[in-house]
C-alpha atoms as a PDB file:
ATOM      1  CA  UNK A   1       0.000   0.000   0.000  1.00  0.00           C
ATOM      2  CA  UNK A   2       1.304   3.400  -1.155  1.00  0.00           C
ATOM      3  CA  UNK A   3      -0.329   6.260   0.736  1.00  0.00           C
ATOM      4  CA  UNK A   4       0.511  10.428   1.523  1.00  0.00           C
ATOM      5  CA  UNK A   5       0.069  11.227   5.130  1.00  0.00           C
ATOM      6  CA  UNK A   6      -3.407  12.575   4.998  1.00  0.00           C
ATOM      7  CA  UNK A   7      -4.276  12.306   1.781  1.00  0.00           C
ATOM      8  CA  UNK A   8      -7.942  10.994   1.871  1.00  0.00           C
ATOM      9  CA  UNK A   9      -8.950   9.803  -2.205  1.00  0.00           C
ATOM     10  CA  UNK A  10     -12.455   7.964  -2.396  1.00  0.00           C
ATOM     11  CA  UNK A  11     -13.066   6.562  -5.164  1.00  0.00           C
ATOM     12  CA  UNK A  12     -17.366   7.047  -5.733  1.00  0.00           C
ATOM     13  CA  UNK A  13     -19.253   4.307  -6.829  1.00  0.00           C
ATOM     14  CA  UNK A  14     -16.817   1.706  -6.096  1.00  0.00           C
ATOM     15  CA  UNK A  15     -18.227  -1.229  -3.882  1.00  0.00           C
ATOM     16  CA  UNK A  16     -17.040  -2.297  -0.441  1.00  0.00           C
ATOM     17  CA  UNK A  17     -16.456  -5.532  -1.919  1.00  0.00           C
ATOM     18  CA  UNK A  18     -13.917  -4.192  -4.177  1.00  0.00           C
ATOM     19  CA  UNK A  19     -11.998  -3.172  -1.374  1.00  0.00           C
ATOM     20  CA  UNK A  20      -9.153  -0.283  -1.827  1.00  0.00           C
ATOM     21  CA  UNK A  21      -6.985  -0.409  -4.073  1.00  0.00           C
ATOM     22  CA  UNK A  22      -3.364   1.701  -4.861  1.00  0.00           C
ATOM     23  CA  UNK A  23      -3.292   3.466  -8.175  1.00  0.00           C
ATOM     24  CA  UNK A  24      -0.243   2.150 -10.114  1.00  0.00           C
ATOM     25  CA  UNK A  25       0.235   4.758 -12.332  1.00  0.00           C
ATOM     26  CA  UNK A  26       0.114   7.863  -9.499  1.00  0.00           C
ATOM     27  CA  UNK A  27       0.447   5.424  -6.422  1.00  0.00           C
ATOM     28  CA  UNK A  28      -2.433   7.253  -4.764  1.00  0.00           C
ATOM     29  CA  UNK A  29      -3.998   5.032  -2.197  1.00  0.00           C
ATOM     30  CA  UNK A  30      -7.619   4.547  -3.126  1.00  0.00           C
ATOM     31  CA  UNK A  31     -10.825   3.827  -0.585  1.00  0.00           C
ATOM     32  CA  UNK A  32     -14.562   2.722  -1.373  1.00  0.00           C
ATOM     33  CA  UNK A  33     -16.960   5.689  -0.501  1.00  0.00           C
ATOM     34  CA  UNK A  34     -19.390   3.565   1.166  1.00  0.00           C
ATOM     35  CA  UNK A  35     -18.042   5.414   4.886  1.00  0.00           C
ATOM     36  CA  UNK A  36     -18.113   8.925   3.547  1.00  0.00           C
ATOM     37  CA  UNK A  37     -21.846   9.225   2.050  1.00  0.00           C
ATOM     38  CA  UNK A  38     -25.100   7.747   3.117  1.00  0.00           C
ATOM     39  CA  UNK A  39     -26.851   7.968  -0.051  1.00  0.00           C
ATOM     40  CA  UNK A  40     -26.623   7.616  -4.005  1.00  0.00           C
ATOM     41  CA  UNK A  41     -26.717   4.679  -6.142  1.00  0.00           C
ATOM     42  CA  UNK A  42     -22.972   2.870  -7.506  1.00  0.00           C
ATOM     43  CA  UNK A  43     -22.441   2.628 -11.140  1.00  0.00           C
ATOM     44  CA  UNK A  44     -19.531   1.611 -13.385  1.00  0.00           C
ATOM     45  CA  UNK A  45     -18.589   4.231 -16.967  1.00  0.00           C
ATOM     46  CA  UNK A  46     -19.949   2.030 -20.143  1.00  0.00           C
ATOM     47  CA  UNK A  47     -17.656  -0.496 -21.083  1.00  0.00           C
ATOM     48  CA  UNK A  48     -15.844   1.158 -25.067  1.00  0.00           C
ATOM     49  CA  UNK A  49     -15.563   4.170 -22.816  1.00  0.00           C
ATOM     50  CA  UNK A  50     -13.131   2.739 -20.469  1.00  0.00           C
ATOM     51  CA  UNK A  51      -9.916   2.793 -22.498  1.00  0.00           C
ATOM     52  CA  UNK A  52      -7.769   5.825 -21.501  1.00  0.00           C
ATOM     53  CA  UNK A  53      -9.169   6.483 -18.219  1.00  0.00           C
ATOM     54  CA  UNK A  54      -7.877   5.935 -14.726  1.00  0.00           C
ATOM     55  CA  UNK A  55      -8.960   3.671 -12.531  1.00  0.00           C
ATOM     56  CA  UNK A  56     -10.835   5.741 -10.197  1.00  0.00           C
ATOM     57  CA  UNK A  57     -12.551   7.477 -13.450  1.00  0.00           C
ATOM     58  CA  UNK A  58     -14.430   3.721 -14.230  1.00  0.00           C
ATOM     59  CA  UNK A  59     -16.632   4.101 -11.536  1.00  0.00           C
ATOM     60  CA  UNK A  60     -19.394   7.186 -10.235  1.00  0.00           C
ATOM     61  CA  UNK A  61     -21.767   6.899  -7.505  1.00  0.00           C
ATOM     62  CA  UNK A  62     -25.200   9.371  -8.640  1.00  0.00           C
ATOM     63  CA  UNK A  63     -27.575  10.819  -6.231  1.00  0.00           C
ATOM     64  CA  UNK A  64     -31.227  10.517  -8.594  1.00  0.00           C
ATOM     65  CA  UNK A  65     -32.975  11.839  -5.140  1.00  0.00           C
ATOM     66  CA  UNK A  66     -32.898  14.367  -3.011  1.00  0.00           C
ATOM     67  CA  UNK A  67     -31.914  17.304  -3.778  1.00  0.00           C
ATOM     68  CA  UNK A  68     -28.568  18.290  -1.865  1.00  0.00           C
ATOM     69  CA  UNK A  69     -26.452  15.136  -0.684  1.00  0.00           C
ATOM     70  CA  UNK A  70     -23.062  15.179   0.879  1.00  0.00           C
ATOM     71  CA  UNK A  71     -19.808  13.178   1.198  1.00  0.00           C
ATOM     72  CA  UNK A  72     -18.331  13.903   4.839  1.00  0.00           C
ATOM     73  CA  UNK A  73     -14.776  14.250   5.085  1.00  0.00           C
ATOM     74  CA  UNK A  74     -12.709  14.177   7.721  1.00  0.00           C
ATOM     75  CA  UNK A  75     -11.052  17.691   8.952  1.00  0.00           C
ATOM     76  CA  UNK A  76      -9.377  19.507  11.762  1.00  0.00           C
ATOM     77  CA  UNK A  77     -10.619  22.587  12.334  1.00  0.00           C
ATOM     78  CA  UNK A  78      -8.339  25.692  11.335  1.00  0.00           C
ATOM     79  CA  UNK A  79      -6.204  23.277   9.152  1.00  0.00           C
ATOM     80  CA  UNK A  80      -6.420  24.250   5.169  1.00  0.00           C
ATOM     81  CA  UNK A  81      -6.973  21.730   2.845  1.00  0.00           C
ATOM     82  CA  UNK A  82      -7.503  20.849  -1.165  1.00  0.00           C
ATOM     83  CA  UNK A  83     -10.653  19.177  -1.908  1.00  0.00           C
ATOM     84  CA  UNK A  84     -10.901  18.022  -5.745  1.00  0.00           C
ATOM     85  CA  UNK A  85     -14.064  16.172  -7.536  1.00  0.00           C
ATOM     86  CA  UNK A  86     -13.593  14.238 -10.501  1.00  0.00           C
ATOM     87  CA  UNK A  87     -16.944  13.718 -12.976  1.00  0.00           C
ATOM     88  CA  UNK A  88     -16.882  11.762 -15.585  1.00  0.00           C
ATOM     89  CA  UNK A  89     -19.938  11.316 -17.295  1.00  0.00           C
ATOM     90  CA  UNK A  90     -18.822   8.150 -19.388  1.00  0.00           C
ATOM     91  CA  UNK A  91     -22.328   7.338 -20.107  1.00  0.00           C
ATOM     92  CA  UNK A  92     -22.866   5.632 -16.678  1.00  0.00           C
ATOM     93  CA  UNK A  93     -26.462   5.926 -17.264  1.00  0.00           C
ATOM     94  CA  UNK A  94     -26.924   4.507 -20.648  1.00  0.00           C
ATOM     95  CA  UNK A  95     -28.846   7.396 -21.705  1.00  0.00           C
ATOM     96  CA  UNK A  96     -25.463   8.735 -24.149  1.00  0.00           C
ATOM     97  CA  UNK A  97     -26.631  12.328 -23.212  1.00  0.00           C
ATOM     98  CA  UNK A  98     -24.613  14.403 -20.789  1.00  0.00           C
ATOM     99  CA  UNK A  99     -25.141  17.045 -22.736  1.00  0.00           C
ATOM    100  CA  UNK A 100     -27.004  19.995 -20.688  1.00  0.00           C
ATOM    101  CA  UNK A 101     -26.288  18.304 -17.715  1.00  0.00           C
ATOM    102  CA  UNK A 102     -24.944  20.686 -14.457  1.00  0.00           C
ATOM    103  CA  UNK A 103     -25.527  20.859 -10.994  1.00  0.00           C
ATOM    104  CA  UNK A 104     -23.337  22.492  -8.309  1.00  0.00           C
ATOM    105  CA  UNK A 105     -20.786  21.980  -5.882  1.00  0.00           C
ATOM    106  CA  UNK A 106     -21.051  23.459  -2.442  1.00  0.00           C
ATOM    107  CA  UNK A 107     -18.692  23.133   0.488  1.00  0.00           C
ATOM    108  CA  UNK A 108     -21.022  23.087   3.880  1.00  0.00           C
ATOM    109  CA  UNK A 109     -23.056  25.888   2.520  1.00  0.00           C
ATOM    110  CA  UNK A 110     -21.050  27.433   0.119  1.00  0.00           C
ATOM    111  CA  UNK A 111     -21.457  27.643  -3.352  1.00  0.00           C
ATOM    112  CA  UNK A 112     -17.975  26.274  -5.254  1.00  0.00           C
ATOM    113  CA  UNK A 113     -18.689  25.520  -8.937  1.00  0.00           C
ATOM    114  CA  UNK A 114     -20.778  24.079 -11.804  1.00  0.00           C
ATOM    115  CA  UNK A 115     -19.940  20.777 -13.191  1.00  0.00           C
ATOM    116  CA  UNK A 116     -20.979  20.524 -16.614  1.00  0.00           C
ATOM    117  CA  UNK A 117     -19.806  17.449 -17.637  1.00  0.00           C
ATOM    118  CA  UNK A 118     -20.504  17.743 -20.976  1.00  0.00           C
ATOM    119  CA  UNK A 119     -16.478  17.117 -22.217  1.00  0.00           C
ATOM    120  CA  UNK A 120     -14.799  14.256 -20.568  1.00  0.00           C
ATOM    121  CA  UNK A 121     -13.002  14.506 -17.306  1.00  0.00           C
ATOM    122  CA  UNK A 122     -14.039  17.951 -15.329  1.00  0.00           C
ATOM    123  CA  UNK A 123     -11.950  18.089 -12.041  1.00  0.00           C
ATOM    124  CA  UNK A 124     -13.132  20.900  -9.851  1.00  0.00           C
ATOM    125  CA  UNK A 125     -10.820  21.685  -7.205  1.00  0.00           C
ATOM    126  CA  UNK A 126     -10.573  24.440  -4.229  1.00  0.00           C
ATOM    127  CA  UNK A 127      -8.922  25.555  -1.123  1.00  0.00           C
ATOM    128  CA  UNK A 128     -10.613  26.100   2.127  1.00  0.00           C
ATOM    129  CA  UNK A 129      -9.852  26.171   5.777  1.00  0.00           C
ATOM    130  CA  UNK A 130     -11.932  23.636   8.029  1.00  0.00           C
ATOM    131  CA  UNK A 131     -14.348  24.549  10.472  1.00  0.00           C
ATOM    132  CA  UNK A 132     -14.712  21.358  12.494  1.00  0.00           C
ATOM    133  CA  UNK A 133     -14.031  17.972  12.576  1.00  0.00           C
ATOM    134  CA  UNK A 134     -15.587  17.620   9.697  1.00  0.00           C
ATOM    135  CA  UNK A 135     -16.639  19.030   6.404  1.00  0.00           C
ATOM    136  CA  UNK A 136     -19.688  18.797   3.904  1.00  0.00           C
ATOM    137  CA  UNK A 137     -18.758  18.639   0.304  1.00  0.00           C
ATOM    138  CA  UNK A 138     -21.968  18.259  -1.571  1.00  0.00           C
ATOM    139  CA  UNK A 139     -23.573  17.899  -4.924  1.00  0.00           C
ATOM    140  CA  UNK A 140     -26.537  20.249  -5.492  1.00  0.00           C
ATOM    141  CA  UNK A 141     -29.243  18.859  -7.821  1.00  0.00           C
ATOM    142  CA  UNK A 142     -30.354  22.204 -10.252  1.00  0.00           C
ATOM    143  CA  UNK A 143     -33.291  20.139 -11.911  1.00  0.00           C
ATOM    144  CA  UNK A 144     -30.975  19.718 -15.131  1.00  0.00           C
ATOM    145  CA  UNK A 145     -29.409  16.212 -14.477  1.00  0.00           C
ATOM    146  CA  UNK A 146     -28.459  14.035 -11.987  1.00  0.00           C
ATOM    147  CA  UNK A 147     -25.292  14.548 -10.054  1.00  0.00           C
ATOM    148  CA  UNK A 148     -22.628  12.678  -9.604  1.00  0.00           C
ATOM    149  CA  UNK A 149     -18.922  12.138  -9.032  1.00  0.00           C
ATOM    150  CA  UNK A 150     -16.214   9.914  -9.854  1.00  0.00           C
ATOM    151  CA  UNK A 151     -13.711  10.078  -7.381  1.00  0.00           C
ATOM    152  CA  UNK A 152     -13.181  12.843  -4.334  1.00  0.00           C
ATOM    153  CA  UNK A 153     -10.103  13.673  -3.156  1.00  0.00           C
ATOM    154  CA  UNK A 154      -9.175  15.639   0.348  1.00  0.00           C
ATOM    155  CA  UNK A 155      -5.336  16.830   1.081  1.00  0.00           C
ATOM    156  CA  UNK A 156      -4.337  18.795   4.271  1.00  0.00           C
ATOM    157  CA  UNK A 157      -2.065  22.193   3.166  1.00  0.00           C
ATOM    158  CA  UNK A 158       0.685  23.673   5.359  1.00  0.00           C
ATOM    159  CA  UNK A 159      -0.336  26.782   7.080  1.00  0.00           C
ATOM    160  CA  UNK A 160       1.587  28.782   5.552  1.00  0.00           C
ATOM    161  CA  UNK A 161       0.847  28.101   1.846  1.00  0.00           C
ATOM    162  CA  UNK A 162      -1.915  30.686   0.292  1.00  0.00           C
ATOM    163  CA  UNK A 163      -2.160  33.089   3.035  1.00  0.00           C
ATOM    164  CA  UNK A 164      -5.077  34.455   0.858  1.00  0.00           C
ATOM    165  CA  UNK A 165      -7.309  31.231   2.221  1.00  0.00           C
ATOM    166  CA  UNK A 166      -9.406  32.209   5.590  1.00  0.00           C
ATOM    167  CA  UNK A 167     -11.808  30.606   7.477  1.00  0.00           C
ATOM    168  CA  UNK A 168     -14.734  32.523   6.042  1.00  0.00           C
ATOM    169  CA  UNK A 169     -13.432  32.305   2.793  1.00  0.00           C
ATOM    170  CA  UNK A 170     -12.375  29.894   0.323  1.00  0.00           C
ATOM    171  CA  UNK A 171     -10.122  30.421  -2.934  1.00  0.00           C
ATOM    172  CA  UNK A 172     -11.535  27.823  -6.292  1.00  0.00           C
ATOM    173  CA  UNK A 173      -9.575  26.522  -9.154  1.00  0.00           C
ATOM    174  CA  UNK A 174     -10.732  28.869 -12.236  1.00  0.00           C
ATOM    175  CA  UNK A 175      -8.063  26.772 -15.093  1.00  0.00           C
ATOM    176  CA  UNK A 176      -4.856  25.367 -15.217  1.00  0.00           C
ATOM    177  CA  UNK A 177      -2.987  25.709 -18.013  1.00  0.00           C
ATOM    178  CA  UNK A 178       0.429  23.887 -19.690  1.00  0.00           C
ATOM    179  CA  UNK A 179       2.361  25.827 -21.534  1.00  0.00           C
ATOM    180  CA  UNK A 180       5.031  23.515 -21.520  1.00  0.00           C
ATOM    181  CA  UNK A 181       6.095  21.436 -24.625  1.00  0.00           C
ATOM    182  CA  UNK A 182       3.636  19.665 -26.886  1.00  0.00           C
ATOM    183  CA  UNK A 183       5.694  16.491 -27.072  1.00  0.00           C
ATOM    184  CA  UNK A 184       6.132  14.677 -23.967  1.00  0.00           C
ATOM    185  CA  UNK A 185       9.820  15.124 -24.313  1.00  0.00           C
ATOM    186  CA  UNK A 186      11.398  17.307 -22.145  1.00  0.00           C
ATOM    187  CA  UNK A 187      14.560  19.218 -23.333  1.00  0.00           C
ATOM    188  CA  UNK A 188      17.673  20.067 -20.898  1.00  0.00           C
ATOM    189  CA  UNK A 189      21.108  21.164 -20.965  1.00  0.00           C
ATOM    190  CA  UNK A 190      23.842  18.315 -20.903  1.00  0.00           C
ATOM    191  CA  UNK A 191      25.991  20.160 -17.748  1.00  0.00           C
ATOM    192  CA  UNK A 192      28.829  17.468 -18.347  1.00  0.00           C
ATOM    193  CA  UNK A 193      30.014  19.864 -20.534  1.00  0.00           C
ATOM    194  CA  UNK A 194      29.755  22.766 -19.186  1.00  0.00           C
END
């Protein structure tokens, strides 16, 4: 078992029978959701849409009822941490239409984002600093689709990294961008001859 002290990644949707699992390629520790969410129904991404995806991208656990419903996560309070969902659609529900689908994110109370999950893998991700030994991160039924998340991920931040994060504030992910290379090569300097 590979794990990061702290690092909490639940993988929605899988079953407790599966058991956890360690991610080979990123050698994330993976857990079953079962503990974190009372609610929601377990489904796997259709099978010619599995190729190229990640192991905790195969599975999603959606929440057809109710309108707000929650995954509790573990906290102490005045720590910061990262909290990151992962939706994709992968035509889970054999309807081929994600198309128009969105419904929202909140933290405890708090609106965080849209997921329109319209284009593959959306990760959502944002920074916030716990208010108890616990914290709410829920998905928000808008009447256009049923919610649902792949995989939801929770990692504890030193105190000192973005001083801009307060407790009655959080900071969200708006893009990320690479800028970087196109090729996967990467280009450096032979020193030895310097």
């Amino acid at each position: 078992m590979t794990a990061y002290a702290g690092f909490l990644s639940i993988d929605c949707g899988l079953e407790a029978d599966s058991g956890a699992y360690t991610d080979i390629d990123r050698g994330i520790f993976y857990i079953p959701d079962g503990p974190y969410v009372d609610a929601g129904e377990n489904h796997e991404v259709a099978a010619d849409l599995k190729e190229g995806h990640i192991r905790p991208d195969l599975t999603v656990r959606s929440f057809p009822s109710g309108m707000r419903n929650c995954y509790t996560l573990p906290t102490d309070a005045g720590s910061k941490y990262l909290v990151r969902v992962v939706a994709v659609y992968g035509n889970y529900d054999g309807k081929n239409n994600s198309v128009g689908l969105q419904f929202n994110l909140h933290i405890g109370t708090n609106y965080w984002d849209t997921v329109q999950p319209a284009n593959g893998r959306q990760v959502y991700e944002a920074l916030f600093v716990a208010w108890g030994s616990w914290a709410p991160v829920c998905l928000v039924n808008t009447g256009q689709g049923t919610p649902f998340a792949s995989s939801v991920e929770l990692r504890p931040l030193g105190s000192e990294l973005y001083p801009a994060v307060m407790a009655n504030q959080y900071i969200r992910l708006y893009g990320r961008r690479n800028l970087g290379p196109t090729t996967a090569s990467v280009t450096r300097l032979d020193f030895s001859y310097a």
